[in-house]
C-alpha atoms as a PDB file:
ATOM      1  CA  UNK A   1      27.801  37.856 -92.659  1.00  0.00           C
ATOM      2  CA  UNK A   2      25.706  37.254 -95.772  1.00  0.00           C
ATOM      3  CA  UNK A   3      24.309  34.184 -96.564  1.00  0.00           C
ATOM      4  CA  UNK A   4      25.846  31.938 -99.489  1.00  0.00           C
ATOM      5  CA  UNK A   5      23.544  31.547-102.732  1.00  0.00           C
ATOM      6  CA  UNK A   6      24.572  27.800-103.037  1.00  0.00           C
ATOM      7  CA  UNK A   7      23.232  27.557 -99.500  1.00  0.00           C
ATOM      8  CA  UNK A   8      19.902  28.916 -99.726  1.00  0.00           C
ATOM      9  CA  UNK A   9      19.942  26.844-103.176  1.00  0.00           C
ATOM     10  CA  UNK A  10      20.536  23.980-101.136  1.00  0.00           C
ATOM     11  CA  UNK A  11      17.468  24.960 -98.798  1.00  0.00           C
ATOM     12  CA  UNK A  12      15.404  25.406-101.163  1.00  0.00           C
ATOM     13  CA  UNK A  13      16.419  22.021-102.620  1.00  0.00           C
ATOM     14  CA  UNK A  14      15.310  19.774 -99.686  1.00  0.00           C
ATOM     15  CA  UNK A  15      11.903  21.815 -99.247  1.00  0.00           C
ATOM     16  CA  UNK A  16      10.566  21.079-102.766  1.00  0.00           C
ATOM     17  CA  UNK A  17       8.482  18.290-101.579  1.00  0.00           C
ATOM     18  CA  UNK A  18       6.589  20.803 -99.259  1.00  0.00           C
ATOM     19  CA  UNK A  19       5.314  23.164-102.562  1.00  0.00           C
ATOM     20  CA  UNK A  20       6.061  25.817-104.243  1.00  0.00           C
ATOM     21  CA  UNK A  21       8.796  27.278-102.835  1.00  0.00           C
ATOM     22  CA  UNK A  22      10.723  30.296-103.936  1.00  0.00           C
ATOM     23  CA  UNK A  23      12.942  32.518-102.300  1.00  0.00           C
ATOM     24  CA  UNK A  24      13.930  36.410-102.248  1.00  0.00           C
ATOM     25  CA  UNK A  25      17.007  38.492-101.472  1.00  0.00           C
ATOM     26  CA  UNK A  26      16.683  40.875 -98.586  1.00  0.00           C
ATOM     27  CA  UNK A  27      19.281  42.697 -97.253  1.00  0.00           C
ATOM     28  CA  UNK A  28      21.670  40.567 -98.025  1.00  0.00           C
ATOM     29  CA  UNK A  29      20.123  37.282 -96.552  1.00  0.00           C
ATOM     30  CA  UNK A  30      16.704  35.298 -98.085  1.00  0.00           C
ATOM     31  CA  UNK A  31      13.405  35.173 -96.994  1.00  0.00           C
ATOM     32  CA  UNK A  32      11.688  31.611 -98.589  1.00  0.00           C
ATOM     33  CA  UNK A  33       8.974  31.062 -99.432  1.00  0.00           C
ATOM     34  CA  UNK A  34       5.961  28.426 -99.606  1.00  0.00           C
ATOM     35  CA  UNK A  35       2.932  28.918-101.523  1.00  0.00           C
ATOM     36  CA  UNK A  36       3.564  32.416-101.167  1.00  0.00           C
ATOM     37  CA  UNK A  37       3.778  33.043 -97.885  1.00  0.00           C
ATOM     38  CA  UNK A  38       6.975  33.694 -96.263  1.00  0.00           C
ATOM     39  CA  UNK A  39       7.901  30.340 -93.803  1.00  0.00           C
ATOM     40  CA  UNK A  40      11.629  30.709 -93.507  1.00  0.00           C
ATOM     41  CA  UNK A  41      14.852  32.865 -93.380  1.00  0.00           C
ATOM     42  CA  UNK A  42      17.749  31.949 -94.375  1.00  0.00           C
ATOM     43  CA  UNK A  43      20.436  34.067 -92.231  1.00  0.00           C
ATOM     44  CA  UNK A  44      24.389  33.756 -91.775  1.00  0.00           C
ATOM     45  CA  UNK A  45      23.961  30.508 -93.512  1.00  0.00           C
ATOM     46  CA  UNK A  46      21.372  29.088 -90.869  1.00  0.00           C
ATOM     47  CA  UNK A  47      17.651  28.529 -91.670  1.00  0.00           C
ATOM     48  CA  UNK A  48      15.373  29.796 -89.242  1.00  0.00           C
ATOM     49  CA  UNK A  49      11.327  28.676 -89.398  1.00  0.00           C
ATOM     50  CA  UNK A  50       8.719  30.383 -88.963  1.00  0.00           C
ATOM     51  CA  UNK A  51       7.138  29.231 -85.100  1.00  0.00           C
ATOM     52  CA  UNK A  52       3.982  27.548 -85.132  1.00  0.00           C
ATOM     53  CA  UNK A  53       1.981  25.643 -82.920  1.00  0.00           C
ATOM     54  CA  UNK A  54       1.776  22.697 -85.507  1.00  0.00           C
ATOM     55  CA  UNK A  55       5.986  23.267 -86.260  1.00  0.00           C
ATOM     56  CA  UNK A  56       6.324  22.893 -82.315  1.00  0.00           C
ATOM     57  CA  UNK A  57       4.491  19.623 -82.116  1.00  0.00           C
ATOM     58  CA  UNK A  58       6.345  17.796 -85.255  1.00  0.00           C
ATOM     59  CA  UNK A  59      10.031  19.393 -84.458  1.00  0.00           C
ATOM     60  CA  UNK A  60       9.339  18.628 -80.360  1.00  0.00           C
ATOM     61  CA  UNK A  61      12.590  19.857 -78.725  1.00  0.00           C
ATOM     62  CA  UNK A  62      12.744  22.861 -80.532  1.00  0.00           C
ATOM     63  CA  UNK A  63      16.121  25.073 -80.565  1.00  0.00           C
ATOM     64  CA  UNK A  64      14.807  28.923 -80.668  1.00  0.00           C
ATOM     65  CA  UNK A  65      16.700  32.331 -82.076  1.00  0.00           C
ATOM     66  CA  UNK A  66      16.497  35.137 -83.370  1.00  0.00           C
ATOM     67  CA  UNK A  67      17.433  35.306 -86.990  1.00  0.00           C
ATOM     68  CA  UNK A  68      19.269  38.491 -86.461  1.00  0.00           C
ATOM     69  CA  UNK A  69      19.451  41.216 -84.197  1.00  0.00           C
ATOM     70  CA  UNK A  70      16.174  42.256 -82.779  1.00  0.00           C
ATOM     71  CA  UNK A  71      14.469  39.972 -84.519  1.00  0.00           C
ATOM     72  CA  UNK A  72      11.489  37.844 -82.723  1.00  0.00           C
ATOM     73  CA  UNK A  73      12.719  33.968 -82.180  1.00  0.00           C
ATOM     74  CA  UNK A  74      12.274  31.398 -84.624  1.00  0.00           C
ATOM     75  CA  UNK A  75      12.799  27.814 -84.645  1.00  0.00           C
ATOM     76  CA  UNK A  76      16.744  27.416 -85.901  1.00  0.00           C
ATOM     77  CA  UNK A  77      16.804  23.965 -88.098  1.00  0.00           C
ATOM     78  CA  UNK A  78      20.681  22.200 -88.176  1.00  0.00           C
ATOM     79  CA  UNK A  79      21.239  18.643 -88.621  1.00  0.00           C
ATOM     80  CA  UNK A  80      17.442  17.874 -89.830  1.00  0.00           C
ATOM     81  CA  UNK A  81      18.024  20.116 -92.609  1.00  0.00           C
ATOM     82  CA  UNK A  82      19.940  16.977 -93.818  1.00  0.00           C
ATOM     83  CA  UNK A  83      16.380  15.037 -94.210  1.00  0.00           C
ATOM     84  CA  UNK A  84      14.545  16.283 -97.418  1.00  0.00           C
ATOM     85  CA  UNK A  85      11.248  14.490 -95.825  1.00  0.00           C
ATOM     86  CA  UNK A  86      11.632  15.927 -92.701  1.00  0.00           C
ATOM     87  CA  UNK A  87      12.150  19.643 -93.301  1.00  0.00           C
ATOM     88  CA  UNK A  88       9.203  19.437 -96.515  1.00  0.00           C
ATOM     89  CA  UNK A  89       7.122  17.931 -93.466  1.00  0.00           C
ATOM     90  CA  UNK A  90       8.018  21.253 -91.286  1.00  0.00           C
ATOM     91  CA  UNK A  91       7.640  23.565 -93.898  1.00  0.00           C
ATOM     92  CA  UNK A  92       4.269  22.082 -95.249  1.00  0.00           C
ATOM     93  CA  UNK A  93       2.925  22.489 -91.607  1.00  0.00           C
ATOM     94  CA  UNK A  94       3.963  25.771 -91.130  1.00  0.00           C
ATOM     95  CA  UNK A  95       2.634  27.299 -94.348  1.00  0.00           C
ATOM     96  CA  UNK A  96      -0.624  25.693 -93.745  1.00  0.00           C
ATOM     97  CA  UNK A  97      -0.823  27.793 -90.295  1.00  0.00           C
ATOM     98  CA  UNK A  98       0.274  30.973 -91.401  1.00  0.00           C
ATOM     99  CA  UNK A  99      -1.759  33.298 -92.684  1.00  0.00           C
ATOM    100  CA  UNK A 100      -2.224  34.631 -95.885  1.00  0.00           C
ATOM    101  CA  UNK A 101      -0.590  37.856 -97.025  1.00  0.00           C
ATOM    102  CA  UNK A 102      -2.123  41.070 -97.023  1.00  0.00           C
ATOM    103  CA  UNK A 103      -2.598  42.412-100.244  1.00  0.00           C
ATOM    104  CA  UNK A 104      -0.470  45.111-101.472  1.00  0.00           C
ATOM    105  CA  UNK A 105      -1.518  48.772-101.275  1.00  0.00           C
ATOM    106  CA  UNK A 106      -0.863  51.011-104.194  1.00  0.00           C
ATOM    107  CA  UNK A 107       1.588  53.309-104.158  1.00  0.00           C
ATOM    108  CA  UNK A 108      -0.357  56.634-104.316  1.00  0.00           C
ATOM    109  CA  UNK A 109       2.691  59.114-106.001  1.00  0.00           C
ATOM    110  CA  UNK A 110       2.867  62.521-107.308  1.00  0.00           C
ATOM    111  CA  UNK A 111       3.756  63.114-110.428  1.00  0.00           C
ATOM    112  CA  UNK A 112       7.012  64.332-110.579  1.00  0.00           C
ATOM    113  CA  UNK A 113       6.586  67.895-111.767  1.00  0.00           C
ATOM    114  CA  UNK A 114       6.883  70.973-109.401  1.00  0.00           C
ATOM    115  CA  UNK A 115       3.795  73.678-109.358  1.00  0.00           C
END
């Protein structure tokens, strides 16, 4: 099942004390983001964060799963997603441990025409 715009909307609402966050449309569910680098997913209407050592320590009993099918675990965020603090806390904590992204390669393409 896809995820609902208004919900990731929602999301995206309570973060925006953690940064800049934006968010992107994959596959039919949303990968957000913080400062650029990808923290969350947003799947069948659940947010799922990123795990980090640092998002351990501040969530403490964390509830783990995958996001979808064959995906690695990540740290599945219900009722705190009510507390706009809390969740820019977790998000602000994970960004700052994750690393950069890789830069982009070029697409190397041929031109189009047959020889």
């Amino acid at each position: 099942m896809a995820s609902d715009l208004d919900f990731v909307e929602f999301v995206v609402d309570q973060m925006e004390n953690a940064g800049a966050i934006t968010y992107r449309k994959m596959f039919g569910e949303y990968a957000l983001y913080c400062e650029g680098k990808v923290v969350a997913l947003v799947c069948d209407n659940q947010l799922f964060v990123k795990p980090t050592k640092a998002g351990r320590s501040f969530i403490g009993n964390v509830v783990k799963a995958p996001p979808y099918p064959g995906a690695k675990p990540s740290f599945l965020i219900e009722e705190q997603l009510e507390d706009k603090d809390w969740i820019s806390s977790l998000v602000r904590l994970t960004e700052k441990e994750l690393p950069k992204p890789k830069p982009k390669k070029k697409s190397k393409r041929k031109s189009g025409k047959n020889t």
